[in-house]
Every structure is written in C-alpha cells, then in structure tokens.
N, C-alpha and C. Protein backbone atom coordinates (compact mmCIF):
# COMPACT_ATOMS: atom_id res chain seq x y z
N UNK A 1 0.84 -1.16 0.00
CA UNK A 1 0.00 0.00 0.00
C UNK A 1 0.90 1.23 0.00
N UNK A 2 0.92 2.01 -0.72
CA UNK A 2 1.21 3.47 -0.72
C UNK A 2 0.34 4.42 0.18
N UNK A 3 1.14 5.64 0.50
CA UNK A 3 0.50 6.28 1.58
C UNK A 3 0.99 7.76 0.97
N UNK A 4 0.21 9.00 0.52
CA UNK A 4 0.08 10.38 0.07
C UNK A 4 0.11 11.25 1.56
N UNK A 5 0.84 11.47 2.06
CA UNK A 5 0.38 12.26 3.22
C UNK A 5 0.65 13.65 2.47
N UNK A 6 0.36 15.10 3.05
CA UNK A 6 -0.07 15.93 2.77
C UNK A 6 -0.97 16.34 1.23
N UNK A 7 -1.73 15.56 1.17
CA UNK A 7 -2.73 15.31 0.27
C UNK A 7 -4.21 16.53 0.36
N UNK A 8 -4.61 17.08 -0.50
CA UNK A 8 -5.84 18.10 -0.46
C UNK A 8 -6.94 16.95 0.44
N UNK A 9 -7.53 15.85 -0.33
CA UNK A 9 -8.10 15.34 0.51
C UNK A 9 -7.77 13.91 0.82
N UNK A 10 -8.87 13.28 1.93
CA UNK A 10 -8.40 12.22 1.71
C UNK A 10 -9.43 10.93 0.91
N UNK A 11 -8.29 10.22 0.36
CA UNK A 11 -9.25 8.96 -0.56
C UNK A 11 -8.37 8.13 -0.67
N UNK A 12 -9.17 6.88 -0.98
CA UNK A 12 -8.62 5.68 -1.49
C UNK A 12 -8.61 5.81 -2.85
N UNK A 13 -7.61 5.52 -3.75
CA UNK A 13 -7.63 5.36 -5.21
C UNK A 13 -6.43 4.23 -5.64
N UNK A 14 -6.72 4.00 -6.38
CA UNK A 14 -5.62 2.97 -7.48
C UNK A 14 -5.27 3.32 -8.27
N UNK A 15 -3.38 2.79 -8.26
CA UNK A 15 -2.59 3.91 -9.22
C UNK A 15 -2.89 2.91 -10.21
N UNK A 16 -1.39 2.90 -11.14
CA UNK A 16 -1.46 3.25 -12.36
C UNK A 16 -1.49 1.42 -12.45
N UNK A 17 -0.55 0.71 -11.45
CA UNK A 17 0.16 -0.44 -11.83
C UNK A 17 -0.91 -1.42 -10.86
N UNK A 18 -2.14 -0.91 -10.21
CA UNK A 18 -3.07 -1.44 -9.37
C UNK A 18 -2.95 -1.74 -8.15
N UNK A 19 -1.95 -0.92 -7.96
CA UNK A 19 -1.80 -1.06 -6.13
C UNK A 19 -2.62 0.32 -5.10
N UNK A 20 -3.02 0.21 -4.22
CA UNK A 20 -3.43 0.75 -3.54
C UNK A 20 -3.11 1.89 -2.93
N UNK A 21 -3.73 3.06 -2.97
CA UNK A 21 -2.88 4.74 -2.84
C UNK A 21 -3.60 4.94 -1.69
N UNK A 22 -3.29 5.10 -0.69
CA UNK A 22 -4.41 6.26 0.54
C UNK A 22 -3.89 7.92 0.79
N UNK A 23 -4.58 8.39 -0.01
CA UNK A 23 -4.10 10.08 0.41
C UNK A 23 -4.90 10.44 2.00
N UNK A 24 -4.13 11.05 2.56
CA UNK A 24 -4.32 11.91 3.70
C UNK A 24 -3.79 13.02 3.75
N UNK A 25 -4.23 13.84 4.52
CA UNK A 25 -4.55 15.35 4.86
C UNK A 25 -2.72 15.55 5.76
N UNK A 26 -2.76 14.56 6.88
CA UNK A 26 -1.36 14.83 7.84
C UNK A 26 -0.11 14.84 7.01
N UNK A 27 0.40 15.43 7.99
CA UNK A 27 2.09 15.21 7.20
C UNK A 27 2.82 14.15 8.12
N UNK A 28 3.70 13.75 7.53
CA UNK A 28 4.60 12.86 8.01
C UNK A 28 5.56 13.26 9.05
N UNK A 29 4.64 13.86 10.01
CA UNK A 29 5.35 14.40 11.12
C UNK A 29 4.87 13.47 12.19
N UNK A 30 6.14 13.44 13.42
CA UNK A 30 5.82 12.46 14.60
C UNK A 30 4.34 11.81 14.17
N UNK A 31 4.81 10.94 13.39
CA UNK A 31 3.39 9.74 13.07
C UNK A 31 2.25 10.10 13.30
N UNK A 32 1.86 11.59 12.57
CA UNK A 32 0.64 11.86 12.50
C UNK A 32 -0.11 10.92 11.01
N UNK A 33 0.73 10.99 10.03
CA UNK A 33 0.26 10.55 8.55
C UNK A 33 -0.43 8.60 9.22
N UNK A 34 0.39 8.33 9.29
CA UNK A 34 0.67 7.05 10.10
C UNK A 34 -1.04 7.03 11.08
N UNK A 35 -1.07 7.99 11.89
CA UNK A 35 -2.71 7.78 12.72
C UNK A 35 -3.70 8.05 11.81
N UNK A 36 -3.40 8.77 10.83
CA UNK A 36 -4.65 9.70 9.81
C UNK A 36 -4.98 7.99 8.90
N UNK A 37 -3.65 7.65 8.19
CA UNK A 37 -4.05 6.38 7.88
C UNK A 37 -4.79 5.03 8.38
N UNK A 38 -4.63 5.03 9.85
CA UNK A 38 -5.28 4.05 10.62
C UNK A 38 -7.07 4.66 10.75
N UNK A 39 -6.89 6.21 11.35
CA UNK A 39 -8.05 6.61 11.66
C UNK A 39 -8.88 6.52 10.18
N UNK A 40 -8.48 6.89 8.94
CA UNK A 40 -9.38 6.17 7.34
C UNK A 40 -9.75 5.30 6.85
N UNK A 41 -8.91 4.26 7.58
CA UNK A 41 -9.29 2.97 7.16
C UNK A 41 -10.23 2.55 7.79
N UNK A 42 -10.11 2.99 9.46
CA UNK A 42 -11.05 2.53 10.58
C UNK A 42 -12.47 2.92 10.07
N UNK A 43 -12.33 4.42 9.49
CA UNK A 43 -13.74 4.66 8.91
C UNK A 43 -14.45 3.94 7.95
N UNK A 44 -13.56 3.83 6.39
CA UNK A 44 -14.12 2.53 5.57
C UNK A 44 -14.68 1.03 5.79
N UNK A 45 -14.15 0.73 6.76
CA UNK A 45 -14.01 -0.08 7.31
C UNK A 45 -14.99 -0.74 8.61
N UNK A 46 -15.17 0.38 8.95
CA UNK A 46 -16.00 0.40 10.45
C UNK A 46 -15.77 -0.27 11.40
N UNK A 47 -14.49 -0.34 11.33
CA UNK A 47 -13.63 -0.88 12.49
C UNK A 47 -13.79 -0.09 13.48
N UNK A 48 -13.05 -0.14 14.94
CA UNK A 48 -12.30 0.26 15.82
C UNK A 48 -10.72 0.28 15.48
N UNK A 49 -9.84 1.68 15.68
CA UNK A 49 -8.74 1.41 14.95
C UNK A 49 -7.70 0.39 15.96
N UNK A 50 -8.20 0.02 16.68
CA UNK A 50 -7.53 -1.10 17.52
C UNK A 50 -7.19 -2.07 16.62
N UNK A 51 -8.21 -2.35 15.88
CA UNK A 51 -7.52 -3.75 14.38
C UNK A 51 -7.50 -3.44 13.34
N UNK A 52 -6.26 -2.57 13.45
CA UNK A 52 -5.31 -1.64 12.41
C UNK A 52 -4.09 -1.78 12.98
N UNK A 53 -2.99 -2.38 11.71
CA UNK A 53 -1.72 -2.57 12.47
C UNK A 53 -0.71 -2.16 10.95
N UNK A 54 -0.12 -0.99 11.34
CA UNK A 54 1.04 -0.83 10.58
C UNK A 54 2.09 -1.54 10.85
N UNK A 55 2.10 -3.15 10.22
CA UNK A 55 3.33 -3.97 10.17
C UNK A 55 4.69 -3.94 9.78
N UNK A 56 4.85 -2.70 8.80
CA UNK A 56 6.14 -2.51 8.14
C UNK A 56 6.02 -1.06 7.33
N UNK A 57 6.74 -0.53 7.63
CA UNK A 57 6.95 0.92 6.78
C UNK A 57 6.39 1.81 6.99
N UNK A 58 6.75 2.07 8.83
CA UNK A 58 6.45 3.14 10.00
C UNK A 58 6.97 4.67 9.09
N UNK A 59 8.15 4.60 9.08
CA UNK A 59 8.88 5.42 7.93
C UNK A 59 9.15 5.71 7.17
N UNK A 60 7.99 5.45 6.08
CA UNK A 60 8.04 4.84 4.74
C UNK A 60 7.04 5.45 3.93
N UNK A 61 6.44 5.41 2.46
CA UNK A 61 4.94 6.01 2.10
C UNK A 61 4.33 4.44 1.50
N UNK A 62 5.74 3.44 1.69
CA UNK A 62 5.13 2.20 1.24
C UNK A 62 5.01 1.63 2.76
N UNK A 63 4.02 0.82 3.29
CA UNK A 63 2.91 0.20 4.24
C UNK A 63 2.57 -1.14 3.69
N UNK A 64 2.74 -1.99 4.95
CA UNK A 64 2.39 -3.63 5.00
C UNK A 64 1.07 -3.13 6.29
N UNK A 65 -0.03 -3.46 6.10
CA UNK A 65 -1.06 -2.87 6.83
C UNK A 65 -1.84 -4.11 6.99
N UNK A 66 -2.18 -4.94 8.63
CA UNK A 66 -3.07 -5.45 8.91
C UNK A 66 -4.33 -4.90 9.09
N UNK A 67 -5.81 -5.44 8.87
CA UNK A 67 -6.99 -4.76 8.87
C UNK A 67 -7.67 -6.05 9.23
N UNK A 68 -7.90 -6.28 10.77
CA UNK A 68 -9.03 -7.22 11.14
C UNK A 68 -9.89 -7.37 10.78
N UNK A 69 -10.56 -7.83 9.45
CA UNK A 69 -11.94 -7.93 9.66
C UNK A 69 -12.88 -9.11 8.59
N UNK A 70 -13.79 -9.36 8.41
CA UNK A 70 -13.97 -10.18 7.60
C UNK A 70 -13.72 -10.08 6.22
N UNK A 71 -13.00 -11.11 5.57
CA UNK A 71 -12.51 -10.70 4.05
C UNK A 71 -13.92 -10.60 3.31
N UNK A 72 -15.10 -11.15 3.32
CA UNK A 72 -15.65 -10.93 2.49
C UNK A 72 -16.54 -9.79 2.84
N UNK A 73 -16.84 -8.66 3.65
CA UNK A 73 -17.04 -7.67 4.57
C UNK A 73 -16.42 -6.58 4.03
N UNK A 74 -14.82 -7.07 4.36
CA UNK A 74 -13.86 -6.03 3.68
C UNK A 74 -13.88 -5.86 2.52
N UNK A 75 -14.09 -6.89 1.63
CA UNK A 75 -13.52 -6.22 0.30
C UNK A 75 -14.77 -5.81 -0.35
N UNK A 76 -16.24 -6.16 -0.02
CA UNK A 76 -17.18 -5.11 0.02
C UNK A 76 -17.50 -3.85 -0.17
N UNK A 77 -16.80 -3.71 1.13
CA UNK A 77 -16.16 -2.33 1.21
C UNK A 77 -15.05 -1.82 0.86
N UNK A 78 -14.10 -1.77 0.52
CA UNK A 78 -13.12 -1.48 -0.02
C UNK A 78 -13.72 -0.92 -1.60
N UNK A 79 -14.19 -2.02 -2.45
CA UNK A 79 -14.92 -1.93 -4.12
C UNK A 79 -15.72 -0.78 -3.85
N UNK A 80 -16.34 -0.92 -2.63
CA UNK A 80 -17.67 0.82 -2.95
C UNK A 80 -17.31 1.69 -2.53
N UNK A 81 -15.66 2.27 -1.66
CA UNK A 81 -15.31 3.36 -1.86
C UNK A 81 -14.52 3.39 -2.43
N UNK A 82 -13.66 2.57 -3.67
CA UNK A 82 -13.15 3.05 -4.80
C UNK A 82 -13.77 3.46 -5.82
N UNK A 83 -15.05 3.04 -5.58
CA UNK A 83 -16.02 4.23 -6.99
C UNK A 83 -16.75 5.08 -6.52
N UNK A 84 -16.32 5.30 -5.71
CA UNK A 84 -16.85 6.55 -5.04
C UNK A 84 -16.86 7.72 -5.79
C-alpha cells in the first residue's frame, strides 16, 4: 500500500500499476500521517482502529497494513469506496 500524506483530501484510489494509494490530509510528522491512515481505514471499514496494524513501513509512504476484519465484509467495502 502506498500512503500520500499531505494530500488536499483524503481517498482511497488505485494507481497506475493497481496497487493501492491512501491520500491523507497529515504530514509525516511524529506519526501523525501514520494515525490519519489508521483513523481512514477505521472509517471505511468500520472498524475500531484497535484492528489496524502498521506492520512494516512506520517510515516509509510504502505500508504492509493489517486490517481485522472479515474478508468478504472487507472487500465489500473497499470496491464501494473506490467508486466513489
């Protein structure tokens, strides 16, 4: 997953090569981009951001991102806010 921090707004979109973009609003300051990303997903998602886990690439705009929840639930959701 790619991660846009200081982004106008925020969205989920798919680049060019079909991987996954999340723009956010924070900057990549003391792991604000990093909460903005957990707190967006939590929303799509309708999680609690408790099962949200940035696994790899704390420091990074590329992200290995756990998301608890049911796969067929999730990717539900995921498809209807990319055509958003």
């Amino acid at each position: 997953m790619i991660i846009k921090p200081g982004s106008r707004k925020e969205e989920l979109v798919e680049g060019e090569a079909g991987q996954l973009i999340i723009k956010v609003k924070a900057l990549p300051i003391d792991g604000k981009a990093n909460a903005a990303v957990i707190e967006f997903l939590s929303t799509i998602f309708k999680i609690s951001k408790s099962r949200i886990i940035i696994v790899s690439g704390e420091n990074s705009k590329y992200k290995k991102i756990v998301v608890d929840i049911e796969e067929d639930i999730g990717s539900t959701l995921l498809r209807k806010k990319m055509l958003e």
